[in-house]
PDB file of N, CA and C in Angstrom:
ATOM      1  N   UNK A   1     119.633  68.604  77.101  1.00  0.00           N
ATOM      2  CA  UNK A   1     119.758  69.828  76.353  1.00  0.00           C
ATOM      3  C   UNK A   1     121.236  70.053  76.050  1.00  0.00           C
ATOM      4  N   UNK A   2     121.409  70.589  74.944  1.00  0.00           N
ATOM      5  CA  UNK A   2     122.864  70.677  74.673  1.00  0.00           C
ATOM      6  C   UNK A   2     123.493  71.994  74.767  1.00  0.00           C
ATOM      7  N   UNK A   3     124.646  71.624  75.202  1.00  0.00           N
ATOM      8  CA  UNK A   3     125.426  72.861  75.515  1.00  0.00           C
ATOM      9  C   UNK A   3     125.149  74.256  74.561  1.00  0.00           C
ATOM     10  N   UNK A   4     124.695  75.225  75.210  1.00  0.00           N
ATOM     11  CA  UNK A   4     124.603  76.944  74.187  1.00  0.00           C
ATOM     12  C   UNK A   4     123.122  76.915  73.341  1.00  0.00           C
ATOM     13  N   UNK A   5     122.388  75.474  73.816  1.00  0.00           N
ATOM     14  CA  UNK A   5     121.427  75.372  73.423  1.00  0.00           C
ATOM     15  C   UNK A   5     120.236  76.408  73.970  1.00  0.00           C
ATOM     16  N   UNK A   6     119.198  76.815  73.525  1.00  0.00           N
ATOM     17  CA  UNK A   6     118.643  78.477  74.136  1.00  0.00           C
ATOM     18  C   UNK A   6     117.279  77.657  74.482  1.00  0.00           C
ATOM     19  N   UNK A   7     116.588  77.867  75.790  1.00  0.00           N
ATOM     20  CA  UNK A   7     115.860  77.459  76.348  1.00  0.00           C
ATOM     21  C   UNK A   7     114.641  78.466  76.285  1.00  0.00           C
ATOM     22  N   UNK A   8     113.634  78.276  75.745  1.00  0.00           N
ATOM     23  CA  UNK A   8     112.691  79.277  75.318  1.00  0.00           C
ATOM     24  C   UNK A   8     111.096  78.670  75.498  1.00  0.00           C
ATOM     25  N   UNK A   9     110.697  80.115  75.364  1.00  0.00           N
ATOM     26  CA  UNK A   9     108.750  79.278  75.956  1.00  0.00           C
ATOM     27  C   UNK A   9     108.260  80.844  74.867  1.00  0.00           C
ATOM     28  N   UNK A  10     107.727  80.239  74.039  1.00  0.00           N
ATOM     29  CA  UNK A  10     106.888  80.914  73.344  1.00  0.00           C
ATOM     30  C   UNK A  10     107.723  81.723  72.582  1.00  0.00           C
ATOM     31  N   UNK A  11     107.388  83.120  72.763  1.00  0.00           N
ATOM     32  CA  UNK A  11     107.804  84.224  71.555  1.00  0.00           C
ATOM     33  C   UNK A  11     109.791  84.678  72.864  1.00  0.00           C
ATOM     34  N   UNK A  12     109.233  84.408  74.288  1.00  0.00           N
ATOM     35  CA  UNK A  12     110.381  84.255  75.019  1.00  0.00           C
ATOM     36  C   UNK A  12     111.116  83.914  75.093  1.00  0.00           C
ATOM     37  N   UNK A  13     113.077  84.286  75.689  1.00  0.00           N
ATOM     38  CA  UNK A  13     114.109  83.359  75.650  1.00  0.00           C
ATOM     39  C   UNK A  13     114.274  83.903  76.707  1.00  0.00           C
ATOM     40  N   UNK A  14     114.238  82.901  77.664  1.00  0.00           N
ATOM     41  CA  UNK A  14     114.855  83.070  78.810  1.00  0.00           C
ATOM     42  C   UNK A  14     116.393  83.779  79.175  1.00  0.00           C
ATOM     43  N   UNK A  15     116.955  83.206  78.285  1.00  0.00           N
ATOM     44  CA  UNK A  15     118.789  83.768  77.970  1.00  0.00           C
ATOM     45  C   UNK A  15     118.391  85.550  77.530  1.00  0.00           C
ATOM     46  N   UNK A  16     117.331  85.980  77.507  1.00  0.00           N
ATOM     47  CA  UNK A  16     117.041  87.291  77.162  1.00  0.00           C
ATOM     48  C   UNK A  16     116.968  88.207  78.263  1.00  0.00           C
ATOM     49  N   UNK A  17     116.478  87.607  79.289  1.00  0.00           N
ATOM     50  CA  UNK A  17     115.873  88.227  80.618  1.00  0.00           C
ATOM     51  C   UNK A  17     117.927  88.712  81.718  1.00  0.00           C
ATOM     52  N   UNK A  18     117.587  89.627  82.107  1.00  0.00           N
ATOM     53  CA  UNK A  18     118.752  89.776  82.919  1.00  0.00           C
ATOM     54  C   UNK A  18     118.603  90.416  84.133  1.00  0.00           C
ATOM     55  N   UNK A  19     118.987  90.627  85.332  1.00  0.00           N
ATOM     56  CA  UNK A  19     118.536  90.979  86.562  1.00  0.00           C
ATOM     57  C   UNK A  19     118.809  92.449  86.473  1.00  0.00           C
ATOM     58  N   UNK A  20     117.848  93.424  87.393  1.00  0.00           N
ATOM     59  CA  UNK A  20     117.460  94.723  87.476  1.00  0.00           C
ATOM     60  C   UNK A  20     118.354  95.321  87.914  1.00  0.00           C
ATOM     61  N   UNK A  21     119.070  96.300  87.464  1.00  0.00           N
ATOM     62  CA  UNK A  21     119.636  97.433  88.595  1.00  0.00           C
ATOM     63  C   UNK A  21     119.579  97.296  89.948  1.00  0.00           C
ATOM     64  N   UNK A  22     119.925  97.456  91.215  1.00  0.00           N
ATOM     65  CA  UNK A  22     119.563  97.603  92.274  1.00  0.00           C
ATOM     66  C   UNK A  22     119.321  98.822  92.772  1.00  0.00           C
ATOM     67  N   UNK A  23     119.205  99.738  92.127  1.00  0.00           N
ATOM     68  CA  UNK A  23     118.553 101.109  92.273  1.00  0.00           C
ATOM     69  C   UNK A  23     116.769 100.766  92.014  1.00  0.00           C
ATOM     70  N   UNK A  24     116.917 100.075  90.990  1.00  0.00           N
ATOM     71  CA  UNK A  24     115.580  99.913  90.697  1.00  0.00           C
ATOM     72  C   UNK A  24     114.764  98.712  91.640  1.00  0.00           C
ATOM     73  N   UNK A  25     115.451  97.841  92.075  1.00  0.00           N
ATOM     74  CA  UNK A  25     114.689  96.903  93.262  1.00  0.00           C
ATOM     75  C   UNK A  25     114.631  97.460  94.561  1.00  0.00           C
ATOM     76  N   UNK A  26     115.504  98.411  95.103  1.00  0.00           N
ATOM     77  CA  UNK A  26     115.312  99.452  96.143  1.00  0.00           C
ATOM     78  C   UNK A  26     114.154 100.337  95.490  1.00  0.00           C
ATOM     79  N   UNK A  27     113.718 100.927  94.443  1.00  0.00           N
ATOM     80  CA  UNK A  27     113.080 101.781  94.493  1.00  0.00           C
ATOM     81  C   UNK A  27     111.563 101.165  94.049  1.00  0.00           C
ATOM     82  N   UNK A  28     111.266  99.858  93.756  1.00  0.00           N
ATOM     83  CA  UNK A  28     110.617  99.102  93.827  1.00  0.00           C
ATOM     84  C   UNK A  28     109.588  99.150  95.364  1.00  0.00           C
ATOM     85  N   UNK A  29     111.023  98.684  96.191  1.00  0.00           N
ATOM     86  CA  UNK A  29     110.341  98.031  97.480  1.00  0.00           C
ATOM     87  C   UNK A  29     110.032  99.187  98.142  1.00  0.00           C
ATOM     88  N   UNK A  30     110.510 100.686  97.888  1.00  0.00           N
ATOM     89  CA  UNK A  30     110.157 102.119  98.560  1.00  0.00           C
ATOM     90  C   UNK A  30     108.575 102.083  98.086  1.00  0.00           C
ATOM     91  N   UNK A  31     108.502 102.049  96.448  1.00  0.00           N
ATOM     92  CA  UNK A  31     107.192 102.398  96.251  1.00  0.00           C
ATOM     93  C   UNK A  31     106.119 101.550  96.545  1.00  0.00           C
ATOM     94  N   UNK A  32     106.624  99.719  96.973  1.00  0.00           N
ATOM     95  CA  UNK A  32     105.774  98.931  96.974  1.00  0.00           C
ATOM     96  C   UNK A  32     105.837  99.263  98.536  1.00  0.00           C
ATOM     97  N   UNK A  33     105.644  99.589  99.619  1.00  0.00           N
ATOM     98  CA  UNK A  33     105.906  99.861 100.876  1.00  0.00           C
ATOM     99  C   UNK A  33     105.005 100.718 101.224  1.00  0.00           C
ATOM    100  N   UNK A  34     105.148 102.167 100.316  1.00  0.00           N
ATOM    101  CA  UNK A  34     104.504 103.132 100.223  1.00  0.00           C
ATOM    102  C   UNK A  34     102.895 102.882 100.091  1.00  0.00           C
ATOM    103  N   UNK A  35     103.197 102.229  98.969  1.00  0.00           N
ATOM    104  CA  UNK A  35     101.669 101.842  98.385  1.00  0.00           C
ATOM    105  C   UNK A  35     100.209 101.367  99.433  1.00  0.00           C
ATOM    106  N   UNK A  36     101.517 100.114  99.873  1.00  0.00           N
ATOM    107  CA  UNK A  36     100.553  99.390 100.990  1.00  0.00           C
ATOM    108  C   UNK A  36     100.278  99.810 102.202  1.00  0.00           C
ATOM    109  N   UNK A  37     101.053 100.733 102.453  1.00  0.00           N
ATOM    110  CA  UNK A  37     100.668 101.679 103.896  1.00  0.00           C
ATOM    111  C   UNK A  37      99.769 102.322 103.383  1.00  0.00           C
ATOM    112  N   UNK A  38     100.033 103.445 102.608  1.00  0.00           N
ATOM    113  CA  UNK A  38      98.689 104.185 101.996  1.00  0.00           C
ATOM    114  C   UNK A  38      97.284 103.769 101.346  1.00  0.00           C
ATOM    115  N   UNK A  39      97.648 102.118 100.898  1.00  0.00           N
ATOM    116  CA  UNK A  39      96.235 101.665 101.086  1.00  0.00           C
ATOM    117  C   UNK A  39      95.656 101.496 101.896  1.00  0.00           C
ATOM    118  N   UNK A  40      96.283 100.800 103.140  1.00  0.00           N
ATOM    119  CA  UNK A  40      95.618 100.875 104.732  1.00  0.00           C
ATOM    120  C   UNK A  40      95.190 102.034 105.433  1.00  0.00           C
ATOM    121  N   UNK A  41      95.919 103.203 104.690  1.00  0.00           N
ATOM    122  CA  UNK A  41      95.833 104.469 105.703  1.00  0.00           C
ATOM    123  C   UNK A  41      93.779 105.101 104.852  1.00  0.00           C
ATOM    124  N   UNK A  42      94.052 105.117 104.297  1.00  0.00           N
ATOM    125  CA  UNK A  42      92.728 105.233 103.464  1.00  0.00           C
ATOM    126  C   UNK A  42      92.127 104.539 102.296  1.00  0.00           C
ATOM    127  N   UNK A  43      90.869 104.884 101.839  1.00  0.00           N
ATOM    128  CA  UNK A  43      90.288 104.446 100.627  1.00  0.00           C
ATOM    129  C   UNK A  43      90.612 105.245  99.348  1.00  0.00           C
ATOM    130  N   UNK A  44      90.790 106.515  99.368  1.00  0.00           N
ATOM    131  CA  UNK A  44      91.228 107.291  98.352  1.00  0.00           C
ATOM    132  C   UNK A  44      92.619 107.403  97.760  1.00  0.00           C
ATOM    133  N   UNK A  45      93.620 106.999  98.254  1.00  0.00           N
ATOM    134  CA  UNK A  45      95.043 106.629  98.361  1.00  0.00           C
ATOM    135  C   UNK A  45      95.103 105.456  97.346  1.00  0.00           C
ATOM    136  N   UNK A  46      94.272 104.099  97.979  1.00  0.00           N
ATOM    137  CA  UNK A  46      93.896 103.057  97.603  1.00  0.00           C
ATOM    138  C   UNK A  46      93.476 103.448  95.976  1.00  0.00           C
ATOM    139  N   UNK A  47      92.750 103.987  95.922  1.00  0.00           N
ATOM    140  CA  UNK A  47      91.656 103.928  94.505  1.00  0.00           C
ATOM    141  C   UNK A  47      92.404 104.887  94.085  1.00  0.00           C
ATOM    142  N   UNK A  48      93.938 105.736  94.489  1.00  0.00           N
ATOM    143  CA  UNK A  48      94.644 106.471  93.061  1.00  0.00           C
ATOM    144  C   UNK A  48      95.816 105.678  93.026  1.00  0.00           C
ATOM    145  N   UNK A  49      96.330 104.821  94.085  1.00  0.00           N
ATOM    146  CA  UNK A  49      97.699 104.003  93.750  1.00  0.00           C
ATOM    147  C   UNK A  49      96.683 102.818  92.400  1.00  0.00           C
ATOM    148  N   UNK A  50      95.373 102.666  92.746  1.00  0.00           N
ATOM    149  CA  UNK A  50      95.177 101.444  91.691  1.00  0.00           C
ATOM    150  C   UNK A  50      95.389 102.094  90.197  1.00  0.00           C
ATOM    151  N   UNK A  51      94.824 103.708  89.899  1.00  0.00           N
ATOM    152  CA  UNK A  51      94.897 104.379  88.667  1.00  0.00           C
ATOM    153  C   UNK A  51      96.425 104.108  88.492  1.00  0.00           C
ATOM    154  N   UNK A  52      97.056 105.029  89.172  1.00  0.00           N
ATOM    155  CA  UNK A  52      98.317 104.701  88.898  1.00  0.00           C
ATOM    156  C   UNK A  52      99.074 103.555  87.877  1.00  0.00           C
ATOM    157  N   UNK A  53      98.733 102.444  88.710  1.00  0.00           N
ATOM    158  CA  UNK A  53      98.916 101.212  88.499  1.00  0.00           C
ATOM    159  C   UNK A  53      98.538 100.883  86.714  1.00  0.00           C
ATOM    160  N   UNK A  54      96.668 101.295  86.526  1.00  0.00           N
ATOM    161  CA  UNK A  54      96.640 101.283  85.289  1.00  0.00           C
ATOM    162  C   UNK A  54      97.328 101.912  84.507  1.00  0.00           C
ATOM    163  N   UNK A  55      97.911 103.520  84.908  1.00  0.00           N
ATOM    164  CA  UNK A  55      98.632 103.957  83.775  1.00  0.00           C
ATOM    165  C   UNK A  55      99.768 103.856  83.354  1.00  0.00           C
ATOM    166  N   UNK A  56     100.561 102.875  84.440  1.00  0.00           N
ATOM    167  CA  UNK A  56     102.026 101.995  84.217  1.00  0.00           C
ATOM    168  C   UNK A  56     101.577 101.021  83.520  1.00  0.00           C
ATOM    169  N   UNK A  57     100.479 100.382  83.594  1.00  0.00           N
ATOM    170  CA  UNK A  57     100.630  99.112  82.575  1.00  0.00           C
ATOM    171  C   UNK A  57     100.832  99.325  81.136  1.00  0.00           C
ATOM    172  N   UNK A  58      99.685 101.086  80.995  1.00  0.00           N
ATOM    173  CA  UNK A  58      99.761 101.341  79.489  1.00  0.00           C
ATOM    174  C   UNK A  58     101.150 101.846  79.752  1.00  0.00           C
ATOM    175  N   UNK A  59     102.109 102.355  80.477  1.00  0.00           N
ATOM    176  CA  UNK A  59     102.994 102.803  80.248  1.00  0.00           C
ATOM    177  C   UNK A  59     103.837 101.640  79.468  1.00  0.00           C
ATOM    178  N   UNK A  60     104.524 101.076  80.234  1.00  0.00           N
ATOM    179  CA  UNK A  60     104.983  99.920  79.874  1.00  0.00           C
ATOM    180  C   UNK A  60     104.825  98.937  78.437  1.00  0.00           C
ATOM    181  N   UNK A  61     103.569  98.851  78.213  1.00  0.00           N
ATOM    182  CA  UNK A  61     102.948  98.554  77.025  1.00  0.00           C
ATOM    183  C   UNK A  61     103.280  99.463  76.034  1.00  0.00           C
ATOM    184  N   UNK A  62     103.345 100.681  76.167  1.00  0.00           N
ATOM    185  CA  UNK A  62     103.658 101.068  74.715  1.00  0.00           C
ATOM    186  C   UNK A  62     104.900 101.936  74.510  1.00  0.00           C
ATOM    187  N   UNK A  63     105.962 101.783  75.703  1.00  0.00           N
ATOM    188  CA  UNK A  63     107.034 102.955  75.845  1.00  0.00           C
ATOM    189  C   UNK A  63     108.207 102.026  76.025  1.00  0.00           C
ATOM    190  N   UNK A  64     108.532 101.766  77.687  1.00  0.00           N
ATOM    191  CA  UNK A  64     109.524 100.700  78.147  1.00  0.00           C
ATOM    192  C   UNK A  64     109.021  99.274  78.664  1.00  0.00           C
ATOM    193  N   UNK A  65     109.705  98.439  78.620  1.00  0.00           N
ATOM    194  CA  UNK A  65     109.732  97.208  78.748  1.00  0.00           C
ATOM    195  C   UNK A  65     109.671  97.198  80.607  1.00  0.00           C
ATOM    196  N   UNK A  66     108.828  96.271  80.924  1.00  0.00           N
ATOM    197  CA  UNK A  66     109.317  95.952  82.280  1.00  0.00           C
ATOM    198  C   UNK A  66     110.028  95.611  82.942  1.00  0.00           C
ATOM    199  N   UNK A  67     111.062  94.378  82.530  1.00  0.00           N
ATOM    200  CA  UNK A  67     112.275  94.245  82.584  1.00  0.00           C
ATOM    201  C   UNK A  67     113.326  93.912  82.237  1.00  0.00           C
ATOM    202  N   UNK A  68     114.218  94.296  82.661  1.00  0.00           N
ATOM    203  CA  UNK A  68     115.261  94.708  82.042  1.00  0.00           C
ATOM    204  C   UNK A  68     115.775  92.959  80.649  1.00  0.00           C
ATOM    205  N   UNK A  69     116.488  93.301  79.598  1.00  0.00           N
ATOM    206  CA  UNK A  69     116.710  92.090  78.929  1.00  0.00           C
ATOM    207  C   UNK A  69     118.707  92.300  78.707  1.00  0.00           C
ATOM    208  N   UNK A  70     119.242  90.974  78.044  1.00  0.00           N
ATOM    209  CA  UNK A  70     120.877  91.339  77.867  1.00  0.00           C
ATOM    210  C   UNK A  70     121.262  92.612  76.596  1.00  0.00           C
ATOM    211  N   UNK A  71     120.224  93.059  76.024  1.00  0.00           N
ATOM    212  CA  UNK A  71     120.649  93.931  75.262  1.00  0.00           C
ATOM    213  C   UNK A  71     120.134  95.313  75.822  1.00  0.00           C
ATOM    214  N   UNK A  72     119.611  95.852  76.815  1.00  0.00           N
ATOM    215  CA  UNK A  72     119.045  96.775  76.979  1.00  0.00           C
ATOM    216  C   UNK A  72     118.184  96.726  78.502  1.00  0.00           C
ATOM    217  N   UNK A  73     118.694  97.596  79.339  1.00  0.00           N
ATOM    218  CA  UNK A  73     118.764  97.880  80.774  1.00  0.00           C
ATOM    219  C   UNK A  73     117.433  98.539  80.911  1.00  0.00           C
ATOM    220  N   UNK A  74     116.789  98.072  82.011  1.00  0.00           N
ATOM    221  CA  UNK A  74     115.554  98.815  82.472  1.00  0.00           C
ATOM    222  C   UNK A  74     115.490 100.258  83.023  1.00  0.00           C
ATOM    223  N   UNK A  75     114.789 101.208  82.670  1.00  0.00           N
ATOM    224  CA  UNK A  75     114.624 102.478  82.936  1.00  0.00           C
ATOM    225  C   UNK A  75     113.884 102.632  84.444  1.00  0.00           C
ATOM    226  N   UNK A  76     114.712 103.123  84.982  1.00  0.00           N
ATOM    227  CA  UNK A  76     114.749 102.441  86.742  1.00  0.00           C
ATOM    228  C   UNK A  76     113.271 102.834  87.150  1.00  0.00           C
ATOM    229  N   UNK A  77     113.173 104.416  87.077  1.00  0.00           N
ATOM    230  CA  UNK A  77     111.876 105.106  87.496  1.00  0.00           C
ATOM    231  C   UNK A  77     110.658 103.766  87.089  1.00  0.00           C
ATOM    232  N   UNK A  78     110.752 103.599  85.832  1.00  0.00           N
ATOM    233  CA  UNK A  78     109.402 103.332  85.073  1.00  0.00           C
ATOM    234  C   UNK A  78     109.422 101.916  85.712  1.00  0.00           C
ATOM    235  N   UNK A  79     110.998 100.778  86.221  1.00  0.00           N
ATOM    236  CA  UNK A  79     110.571  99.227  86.751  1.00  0.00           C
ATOM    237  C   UNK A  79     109.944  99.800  87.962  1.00  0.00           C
ATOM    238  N   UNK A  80     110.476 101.087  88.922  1.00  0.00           N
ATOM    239  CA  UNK A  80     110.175 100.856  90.363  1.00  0.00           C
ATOM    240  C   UNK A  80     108.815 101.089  90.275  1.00  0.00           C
ATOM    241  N   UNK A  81     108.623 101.656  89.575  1.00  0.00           N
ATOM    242  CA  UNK A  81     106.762 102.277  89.472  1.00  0.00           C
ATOM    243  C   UNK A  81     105.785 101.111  89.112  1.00  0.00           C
ATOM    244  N   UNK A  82     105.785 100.501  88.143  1.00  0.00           N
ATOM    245  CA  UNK A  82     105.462  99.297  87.692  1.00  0.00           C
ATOM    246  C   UNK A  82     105.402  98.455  88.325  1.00  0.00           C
ATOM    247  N   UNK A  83     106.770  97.612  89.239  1.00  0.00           N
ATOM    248  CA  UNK A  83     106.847  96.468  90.090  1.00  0.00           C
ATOM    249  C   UNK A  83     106.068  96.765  91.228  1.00  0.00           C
ATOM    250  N   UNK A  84     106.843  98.002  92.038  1.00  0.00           N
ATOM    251  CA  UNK A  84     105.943  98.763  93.197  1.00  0.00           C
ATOM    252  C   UNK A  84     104.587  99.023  93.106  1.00  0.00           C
ATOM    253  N   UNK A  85     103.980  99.170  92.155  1.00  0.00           N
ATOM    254  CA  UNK A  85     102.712  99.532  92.233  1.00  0.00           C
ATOM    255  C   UNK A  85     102.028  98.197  92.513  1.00  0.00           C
ATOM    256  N   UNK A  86     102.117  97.360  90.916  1.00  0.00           N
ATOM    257  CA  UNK A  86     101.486  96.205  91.038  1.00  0.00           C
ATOM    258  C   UNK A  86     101.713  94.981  92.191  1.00  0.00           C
ATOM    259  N   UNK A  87     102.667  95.042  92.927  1.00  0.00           N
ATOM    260  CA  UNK A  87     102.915  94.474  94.239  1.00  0.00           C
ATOM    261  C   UNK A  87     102.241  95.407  95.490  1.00  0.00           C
ATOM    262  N   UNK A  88     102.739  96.450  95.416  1.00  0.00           N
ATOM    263  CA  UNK A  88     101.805  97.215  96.671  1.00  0.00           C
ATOM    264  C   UNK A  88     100.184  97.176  96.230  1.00  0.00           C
ATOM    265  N   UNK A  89      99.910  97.213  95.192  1.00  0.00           N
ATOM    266  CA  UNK A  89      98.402  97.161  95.127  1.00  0.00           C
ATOM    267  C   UNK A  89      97.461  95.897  95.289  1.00  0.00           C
ATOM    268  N   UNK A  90      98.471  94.726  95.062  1.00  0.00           N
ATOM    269  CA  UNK A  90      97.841  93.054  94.845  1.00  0.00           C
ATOM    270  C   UNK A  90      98.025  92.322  96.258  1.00  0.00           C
ATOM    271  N   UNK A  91      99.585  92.745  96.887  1.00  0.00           N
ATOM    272  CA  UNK A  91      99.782  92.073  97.687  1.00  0.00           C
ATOM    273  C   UNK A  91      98.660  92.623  98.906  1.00  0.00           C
ATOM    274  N   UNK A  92      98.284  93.808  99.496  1.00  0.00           N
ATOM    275  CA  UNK A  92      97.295  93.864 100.883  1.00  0.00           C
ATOM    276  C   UNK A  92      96.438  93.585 100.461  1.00  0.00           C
ATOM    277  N   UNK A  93      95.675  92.736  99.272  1.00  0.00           N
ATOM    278  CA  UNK A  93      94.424  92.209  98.929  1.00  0.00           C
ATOM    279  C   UNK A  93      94.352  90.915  99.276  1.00  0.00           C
ATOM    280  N   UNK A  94      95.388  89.962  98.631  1.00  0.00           N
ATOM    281  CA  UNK A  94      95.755  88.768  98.853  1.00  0.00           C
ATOM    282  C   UNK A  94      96.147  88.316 100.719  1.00  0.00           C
ATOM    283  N   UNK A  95      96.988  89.613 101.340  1.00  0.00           N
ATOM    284  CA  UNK A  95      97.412  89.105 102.829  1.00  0.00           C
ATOM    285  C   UNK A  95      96.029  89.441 103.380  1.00  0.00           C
ATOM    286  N   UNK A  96      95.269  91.047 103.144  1.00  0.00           N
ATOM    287  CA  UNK A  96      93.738  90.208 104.071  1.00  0.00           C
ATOM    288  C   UNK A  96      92.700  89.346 104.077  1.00  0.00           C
ATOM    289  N   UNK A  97      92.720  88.703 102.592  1.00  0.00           N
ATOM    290  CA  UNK A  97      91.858  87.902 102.395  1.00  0.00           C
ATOM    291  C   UNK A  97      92.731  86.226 102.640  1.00  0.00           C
ATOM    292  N   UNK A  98      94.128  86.391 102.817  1.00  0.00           N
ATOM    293  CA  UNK A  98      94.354  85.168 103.820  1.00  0.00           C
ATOM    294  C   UNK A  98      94.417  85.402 105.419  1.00  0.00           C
ATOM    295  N   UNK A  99      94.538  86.510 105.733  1.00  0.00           N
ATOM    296  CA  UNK A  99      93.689  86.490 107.178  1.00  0.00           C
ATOM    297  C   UNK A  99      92.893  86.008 107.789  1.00  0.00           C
ATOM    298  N   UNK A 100      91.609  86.641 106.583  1.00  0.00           N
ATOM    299  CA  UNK A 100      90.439  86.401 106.501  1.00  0.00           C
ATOM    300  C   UNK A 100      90.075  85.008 106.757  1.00  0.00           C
ATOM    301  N   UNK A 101      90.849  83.991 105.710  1.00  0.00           N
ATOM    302  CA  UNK A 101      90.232  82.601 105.511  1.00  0.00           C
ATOM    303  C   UNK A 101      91.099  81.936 105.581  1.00  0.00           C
ATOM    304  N   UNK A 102      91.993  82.441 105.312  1.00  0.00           N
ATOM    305  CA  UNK A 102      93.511  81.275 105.292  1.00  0.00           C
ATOM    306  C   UNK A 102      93.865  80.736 103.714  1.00  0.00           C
ATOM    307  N   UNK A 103      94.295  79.981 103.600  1.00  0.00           N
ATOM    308  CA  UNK A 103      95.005  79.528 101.810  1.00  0.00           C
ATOM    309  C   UNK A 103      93.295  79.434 101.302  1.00  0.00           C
ATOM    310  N   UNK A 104      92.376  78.898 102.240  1.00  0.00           N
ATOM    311  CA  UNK A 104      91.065  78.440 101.226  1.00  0.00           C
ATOM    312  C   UNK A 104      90.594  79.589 100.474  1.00  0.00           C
ATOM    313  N   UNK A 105      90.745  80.980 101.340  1.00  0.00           N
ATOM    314  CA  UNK A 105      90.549  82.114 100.472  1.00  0.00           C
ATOM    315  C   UNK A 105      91.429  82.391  99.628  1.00  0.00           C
ATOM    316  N   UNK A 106      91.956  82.561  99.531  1.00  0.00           N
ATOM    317  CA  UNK A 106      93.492  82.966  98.615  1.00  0.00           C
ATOM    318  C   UNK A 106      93.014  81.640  97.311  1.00  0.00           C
ATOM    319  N   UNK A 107      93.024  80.425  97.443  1.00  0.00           N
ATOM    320  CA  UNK A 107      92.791  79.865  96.540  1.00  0.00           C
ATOM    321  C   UNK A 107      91.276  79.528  95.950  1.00  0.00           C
ATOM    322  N   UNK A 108      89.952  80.475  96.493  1.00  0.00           N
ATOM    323  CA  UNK A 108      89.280  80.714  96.086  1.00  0.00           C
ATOM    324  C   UNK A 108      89.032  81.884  95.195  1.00  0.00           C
ATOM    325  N   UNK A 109      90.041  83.101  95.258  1.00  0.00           N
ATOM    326  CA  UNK A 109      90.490  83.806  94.791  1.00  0.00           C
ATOM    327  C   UNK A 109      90.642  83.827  92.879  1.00  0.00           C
ATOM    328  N   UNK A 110      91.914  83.086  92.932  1.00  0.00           N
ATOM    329  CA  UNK A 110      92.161  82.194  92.010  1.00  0.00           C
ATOM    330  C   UNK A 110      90.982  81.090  91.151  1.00  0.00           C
ATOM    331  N   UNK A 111      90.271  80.572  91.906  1.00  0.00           N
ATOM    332  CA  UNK A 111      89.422  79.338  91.330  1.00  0.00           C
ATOM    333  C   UNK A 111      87.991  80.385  91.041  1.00  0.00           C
ATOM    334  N   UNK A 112      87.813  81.219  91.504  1.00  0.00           N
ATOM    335  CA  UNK A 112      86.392  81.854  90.857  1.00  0.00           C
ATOM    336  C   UNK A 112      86.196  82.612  90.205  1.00  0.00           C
ATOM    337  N   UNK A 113      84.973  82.230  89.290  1.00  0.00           N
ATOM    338  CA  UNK A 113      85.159  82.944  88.335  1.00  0.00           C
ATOM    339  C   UNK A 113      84.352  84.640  88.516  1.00  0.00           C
ATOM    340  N   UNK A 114      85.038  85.982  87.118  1.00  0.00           N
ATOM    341  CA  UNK A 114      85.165  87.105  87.475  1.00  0.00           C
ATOM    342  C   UNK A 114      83.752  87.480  87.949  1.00  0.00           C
TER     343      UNK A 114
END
């Protein structure tokens, strides 16, 4: 590849993408923290962090970007909410169902269909 040459996958340029605030990866790991305790602590917690979750995706989708790019900085609230959610909500699904079974679950997960 040649020098200043732009390395890209699809409608994406990688040279576009730039790393988050650190307000916003602290406030990430608060809400992704949050999340997953309060899914363990109950079922109703659980089933409004998942709403949540849906209404950051439409958020995101039609307002701010998820993350941040070199022309334009991520809007901290809206990454921590977004990252945090969808990590606190995916990840205690994925760690009890490798409890559960070990990688064979986790990659049965993945391999079956909806």
């Amino acid at each position: 590849m040649a020098v200043g040459q732009e390395v890209s996958a699809g409608m994406f340029s990688f040279q576009d993408f730039a790393k988050p605030q650190v307000k916003s990866l602290i406030g990430a790991l608060i809400v992704t923290v949050s999340t997953m305790v309060g899914s363990w602590a109950t079922p109703l917690l659980a089933y409004v962090f998942a709403l949540m979750a849906l209404v950051m995706i439409i958020v995101v989708t039609l307002f701010s970007p998820a993350w941040p790019s070199q022309s334009k900085k991520e809007n901290a609230l809206v990454f921590s909410l977004f990252w945090g959610l969808m990590l606190g909500v995916i990840a205690p699904y994925l760690i009890s169902k490798f409890l559960e079974g070990g990688f064979a679950a986790v990659f049965e997960i993945l391999t079956s269909e909806p």
